[in-house]
PDB file of N, CA and C in Angstrom:
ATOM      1  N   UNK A   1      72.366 -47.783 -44.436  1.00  0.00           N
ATOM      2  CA  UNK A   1      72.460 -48.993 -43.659  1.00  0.00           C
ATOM      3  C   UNK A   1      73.714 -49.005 -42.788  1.00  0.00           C
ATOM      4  N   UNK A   2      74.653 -48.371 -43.112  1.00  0.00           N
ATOM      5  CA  UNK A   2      75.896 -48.539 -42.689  1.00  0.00           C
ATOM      6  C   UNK A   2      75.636 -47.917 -41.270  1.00  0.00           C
ATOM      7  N   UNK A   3      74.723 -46.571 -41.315  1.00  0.00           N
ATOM      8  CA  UNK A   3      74.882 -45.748 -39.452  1.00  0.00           C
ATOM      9  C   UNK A   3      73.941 -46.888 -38.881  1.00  0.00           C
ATOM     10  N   UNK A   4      73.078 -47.842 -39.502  1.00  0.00           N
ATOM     11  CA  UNK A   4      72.500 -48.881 -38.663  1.00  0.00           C
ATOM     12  C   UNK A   4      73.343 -49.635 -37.686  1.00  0.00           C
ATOM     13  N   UNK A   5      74.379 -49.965 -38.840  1.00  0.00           N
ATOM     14  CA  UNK A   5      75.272 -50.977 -38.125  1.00  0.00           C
ATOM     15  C   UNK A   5      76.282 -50.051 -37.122  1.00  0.00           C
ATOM     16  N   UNK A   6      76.279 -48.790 -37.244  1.00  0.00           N
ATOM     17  CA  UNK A   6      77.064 -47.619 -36.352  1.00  0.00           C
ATOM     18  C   UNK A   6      76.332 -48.059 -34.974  1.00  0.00           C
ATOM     19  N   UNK A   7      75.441 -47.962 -35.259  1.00  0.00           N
ATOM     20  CA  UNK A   7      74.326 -47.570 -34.006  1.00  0.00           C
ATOM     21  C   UNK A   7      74.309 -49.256 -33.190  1.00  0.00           C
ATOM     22  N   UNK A   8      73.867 -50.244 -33.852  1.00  0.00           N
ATOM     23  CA  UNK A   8      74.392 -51.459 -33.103  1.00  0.00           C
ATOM     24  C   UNK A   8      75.564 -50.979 -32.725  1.00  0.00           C
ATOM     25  N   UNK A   9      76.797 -51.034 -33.173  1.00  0.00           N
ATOM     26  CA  UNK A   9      77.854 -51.454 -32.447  1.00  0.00           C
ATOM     27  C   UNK A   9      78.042 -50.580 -31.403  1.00  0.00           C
ATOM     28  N   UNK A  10      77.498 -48.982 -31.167  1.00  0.00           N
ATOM     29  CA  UNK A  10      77.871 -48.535 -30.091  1.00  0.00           C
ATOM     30  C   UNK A  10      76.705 -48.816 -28.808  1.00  0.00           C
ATOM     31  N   UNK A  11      75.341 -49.353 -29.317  1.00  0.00           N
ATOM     32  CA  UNK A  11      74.474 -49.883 -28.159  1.00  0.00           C
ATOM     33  C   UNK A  11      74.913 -51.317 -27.480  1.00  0.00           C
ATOM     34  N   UNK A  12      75.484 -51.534 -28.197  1.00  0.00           N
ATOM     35  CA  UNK A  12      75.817 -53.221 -27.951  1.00  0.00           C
ATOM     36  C   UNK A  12      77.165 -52.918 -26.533  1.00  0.00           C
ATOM     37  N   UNK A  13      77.703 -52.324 -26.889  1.00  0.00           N
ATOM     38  CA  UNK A  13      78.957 -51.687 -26.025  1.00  0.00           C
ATOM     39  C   UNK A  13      78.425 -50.827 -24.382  1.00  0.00           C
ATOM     40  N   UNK A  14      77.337 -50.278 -24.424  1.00  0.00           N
ATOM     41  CA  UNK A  14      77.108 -49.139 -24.523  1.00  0.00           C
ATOM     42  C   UNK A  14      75.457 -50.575 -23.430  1.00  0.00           C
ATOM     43  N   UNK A  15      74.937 -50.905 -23.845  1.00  0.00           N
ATOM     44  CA  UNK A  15      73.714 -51.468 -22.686  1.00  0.00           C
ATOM     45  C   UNK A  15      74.364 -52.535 -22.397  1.00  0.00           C
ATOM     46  N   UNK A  16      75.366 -53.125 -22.958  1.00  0.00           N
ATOM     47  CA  UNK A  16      75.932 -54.586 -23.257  1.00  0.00           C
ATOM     48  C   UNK A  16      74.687 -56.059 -22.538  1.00  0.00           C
ATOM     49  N   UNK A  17      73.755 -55.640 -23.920  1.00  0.00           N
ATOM     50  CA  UNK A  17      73.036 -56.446 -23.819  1.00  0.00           C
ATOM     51  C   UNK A  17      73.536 -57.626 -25.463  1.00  0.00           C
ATOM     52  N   UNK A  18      72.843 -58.649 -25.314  1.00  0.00           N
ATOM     53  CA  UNK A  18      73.504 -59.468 -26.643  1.00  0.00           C
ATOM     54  C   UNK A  18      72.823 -59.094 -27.783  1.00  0.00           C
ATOM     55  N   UNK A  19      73.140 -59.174 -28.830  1.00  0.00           N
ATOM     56  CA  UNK A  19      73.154 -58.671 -30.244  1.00  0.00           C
ATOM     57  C   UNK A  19      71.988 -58.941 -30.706  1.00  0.00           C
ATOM     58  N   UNK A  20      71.032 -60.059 -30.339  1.00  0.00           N
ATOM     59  CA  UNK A  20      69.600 -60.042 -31.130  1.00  0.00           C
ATOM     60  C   UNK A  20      69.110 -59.569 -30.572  1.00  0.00           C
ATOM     61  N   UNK A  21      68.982 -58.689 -29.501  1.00  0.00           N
ATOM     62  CA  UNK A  21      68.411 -57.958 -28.366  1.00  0.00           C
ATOM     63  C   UNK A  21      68.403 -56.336 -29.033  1.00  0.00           C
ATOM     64  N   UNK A  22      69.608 -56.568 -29.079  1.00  0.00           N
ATOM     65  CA  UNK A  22      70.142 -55.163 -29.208  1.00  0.00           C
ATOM     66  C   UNK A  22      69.524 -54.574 -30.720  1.00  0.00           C
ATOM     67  N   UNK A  23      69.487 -55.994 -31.781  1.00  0.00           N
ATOM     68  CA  UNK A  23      69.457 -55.656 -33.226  1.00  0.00           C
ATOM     69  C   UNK A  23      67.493 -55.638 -33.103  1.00  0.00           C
ATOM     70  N   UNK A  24      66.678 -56.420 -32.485  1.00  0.00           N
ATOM     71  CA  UNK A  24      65.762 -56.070 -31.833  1.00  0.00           C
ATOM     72  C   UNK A  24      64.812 -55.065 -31.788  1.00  0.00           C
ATOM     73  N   UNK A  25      65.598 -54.119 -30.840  1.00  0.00           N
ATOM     74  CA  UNK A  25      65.645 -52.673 -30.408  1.00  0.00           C
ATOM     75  C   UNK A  25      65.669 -52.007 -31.562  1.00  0.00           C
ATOM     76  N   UNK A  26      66.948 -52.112 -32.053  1.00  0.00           N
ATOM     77  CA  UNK A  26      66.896 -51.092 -33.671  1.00  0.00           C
ATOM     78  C   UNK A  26      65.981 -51.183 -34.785  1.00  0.00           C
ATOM     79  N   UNK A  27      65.942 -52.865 -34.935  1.00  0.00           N
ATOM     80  CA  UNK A  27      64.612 -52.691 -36.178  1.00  0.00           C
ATOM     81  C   UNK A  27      63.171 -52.280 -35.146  1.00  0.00           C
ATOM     82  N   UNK A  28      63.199 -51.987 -34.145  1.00  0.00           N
ATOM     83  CA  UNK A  28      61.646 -51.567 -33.785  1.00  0.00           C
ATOM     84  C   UNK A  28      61.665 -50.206 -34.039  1.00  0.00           C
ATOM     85  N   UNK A  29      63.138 -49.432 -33.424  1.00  0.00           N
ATOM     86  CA  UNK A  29      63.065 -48.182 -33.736  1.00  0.00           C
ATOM     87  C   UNK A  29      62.821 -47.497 -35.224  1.00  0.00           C
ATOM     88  N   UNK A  30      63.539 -47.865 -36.051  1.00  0.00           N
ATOM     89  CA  UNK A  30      63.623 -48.058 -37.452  1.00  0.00           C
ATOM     90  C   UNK A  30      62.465 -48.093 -37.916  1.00  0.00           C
ATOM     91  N   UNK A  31      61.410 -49.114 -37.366  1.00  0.00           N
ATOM     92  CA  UNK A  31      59.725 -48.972 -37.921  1.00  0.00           C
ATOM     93  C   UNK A  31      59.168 -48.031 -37.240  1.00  0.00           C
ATOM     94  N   UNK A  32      59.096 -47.835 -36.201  1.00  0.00           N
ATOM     95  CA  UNK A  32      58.618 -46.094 -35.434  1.00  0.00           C
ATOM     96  C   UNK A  32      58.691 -45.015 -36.530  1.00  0.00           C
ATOM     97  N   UNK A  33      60.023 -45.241 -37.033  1.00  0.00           N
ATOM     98  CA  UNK A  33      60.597 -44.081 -37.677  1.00  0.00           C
ATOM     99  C   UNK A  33      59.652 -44.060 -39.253  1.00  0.00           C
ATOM    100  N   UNK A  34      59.414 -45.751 -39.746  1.00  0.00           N
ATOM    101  CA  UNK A  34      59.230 -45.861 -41.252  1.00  0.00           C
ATOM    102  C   UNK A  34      57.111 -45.273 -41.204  1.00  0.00           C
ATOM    103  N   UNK A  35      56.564 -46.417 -40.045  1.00  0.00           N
ATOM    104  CA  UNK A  35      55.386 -46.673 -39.812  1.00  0.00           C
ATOM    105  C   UNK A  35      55.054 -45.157 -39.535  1.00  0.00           C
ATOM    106  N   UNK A  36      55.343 -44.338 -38.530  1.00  0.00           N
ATOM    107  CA  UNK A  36      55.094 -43.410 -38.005  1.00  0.00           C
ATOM    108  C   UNK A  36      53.872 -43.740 -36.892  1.00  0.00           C
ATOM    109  N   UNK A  37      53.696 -45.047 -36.356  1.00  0.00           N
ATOM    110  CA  UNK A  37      52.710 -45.052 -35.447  1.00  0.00           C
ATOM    111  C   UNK A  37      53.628 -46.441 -34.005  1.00  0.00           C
ATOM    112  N   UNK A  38      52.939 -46.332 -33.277  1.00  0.00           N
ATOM    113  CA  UNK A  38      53.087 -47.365 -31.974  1.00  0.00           C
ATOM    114  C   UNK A  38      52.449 -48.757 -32.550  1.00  0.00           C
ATOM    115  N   UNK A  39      51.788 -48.606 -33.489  1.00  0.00           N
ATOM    116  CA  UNK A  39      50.520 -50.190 -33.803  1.00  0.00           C
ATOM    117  C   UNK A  39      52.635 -51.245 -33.662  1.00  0.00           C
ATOM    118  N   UNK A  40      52.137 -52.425 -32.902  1.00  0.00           N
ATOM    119  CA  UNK A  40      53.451 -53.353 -33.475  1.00  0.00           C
ATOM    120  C   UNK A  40      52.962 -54.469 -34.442  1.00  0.00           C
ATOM    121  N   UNK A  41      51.894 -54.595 -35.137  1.00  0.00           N
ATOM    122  CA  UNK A  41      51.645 -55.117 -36.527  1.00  0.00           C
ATOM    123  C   UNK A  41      52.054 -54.449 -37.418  1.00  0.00           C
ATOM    124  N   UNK A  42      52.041 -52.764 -37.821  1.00  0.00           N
ATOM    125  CA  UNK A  42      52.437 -52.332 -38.496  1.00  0.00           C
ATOM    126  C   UNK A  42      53.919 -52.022 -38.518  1.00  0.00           C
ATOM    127  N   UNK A  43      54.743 -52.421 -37.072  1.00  0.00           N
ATOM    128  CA  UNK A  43      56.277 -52.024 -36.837  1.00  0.00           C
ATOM    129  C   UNK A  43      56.683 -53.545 -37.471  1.00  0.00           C
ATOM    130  N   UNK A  44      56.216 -54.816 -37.136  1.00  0.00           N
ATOM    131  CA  UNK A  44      56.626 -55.713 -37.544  1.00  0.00           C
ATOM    132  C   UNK A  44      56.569 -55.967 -38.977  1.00  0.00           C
ATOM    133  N   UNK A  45      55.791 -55.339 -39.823  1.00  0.00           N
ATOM    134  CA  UNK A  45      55.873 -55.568 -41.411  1.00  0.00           C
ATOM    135  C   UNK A  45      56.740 -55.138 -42.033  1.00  0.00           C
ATOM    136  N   UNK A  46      57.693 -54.183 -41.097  1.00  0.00           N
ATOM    137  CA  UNK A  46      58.967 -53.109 -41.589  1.00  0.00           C
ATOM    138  C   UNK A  46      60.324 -54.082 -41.438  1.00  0.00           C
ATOM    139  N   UNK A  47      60.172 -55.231 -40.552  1.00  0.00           N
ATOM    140  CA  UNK A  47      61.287 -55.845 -40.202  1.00  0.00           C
ATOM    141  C   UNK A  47      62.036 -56.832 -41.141  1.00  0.00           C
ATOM    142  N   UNK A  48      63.291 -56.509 -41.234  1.00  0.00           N
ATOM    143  CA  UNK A  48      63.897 -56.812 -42.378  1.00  0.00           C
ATOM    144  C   UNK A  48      64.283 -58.505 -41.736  1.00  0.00           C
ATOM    145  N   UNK A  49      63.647 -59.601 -42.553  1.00  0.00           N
ATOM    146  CA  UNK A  49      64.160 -60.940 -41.638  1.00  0.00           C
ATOM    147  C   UNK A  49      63.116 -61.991 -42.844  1.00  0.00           C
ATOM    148  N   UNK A  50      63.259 -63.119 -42.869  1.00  0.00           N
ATOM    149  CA  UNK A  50      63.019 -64.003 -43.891  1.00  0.00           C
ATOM    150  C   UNK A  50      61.406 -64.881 -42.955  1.00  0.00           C
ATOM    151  N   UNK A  51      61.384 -64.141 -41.677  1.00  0.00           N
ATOM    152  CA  UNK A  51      60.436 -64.411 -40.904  1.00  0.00           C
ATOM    153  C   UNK A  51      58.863 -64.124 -41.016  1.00  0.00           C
ATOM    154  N   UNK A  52      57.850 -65.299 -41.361  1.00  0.00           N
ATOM    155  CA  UNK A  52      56.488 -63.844 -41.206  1.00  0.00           C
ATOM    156  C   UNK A  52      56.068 -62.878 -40.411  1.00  0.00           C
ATOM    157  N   UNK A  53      55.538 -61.951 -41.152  1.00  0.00           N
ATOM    158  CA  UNK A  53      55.164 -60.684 -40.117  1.00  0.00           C
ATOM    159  C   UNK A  53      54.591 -60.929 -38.616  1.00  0.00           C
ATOM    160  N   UNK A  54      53.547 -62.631 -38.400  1.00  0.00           N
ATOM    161  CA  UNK A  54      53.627 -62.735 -37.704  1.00  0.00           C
ATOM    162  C   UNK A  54      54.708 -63.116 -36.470  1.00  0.00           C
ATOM    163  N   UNK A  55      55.331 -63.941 -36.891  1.00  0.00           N
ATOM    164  CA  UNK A  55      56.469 -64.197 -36.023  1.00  0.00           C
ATOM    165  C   UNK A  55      57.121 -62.977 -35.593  1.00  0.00           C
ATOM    166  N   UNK A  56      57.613 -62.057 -36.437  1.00  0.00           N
ATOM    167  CA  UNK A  56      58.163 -60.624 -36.003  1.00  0.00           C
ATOM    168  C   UNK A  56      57.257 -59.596 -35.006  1.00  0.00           C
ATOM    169  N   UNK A  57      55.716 -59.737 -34.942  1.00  0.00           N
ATOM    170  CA  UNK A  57      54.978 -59.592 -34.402  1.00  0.00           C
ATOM    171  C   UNK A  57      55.652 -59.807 -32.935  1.00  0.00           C
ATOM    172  N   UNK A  58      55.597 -61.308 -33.154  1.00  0.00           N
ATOM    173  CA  UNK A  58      55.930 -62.338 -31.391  1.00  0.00           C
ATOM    174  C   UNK A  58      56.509 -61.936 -30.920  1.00  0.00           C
ATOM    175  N   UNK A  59      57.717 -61.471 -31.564  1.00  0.00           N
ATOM    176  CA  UNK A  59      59.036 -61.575 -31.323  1.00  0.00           C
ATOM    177  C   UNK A  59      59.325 -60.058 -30.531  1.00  0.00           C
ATOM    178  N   UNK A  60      58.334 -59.027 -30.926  1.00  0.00           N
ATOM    179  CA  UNK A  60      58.127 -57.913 -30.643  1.00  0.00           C
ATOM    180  C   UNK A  60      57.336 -58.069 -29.148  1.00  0.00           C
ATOM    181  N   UNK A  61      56.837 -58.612 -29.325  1.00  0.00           N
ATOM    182  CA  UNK A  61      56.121 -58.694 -27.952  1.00  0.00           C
ATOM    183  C   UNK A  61      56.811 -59.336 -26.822  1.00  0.00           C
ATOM    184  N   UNK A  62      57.737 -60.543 -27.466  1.00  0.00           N
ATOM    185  CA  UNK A  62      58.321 -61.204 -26.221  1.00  0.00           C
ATOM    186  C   UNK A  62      59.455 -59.794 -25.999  1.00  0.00           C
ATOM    187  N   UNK A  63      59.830 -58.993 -26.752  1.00  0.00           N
ATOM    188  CA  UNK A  63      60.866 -58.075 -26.359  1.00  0.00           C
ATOM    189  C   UNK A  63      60.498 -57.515 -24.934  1.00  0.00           C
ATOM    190  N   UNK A  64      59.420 -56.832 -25.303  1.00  0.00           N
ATOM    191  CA  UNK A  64      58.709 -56.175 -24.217  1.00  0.00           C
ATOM    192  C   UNK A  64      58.163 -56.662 -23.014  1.00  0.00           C
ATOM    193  N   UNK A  65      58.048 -57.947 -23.350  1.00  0.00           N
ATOM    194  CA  UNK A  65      56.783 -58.390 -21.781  1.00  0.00           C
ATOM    195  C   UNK A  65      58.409 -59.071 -21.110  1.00  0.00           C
ATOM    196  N   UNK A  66      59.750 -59.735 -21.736  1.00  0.00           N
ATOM    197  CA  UNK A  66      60.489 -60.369 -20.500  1.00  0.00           C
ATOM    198  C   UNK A  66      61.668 -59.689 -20.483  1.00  0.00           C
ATOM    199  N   UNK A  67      61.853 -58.237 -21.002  1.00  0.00           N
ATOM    200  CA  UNK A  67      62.522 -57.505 -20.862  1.00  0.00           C
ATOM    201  C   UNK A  67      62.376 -56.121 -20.308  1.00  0.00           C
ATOM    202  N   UNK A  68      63.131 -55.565 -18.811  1.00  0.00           N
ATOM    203  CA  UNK A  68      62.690 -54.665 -18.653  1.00  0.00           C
ATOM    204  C   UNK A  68      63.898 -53.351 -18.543  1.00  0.00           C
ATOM    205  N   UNK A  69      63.810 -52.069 -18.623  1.00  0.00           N
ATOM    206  CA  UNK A  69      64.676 -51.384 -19.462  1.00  0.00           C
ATOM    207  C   UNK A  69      65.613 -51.021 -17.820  1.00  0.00           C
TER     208      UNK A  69
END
């Protein structure tokens, strides 16, 4: 967990976009990595948050549709 928080602090610096953005980004990558697929139902069940899977779902989607890289 600790290179997690490595990895925020040097993206955060580094796109200097704000921190739920940024933390965002990492738990999607993080489920890529766990899920091994693109599905974002199955990336959102990986997300560590007190939120339902659906909401993490949303939340995945609003990343993508009003953010562009």
């Amino acid at each position: 967990m600790q290179q997690i928080s490595e990895l925020q602090t040097i993206l955060f610096h580094f796109l200097n976009w704000n921190k739920a953005r940024v933390s965002c980004l990492l738990q999607i990558v993080q489920g890529l990595f766990l899920v091994r697929t693109v599905n974002l139902t199955q990336i959102s069940e990986t997300f560590k948050c007190s939120a339902k899977h659906e909401s993490c779902y949303r939340r995945i989607q609003r990343f993508f549709k009003s953010f562009s890289f």
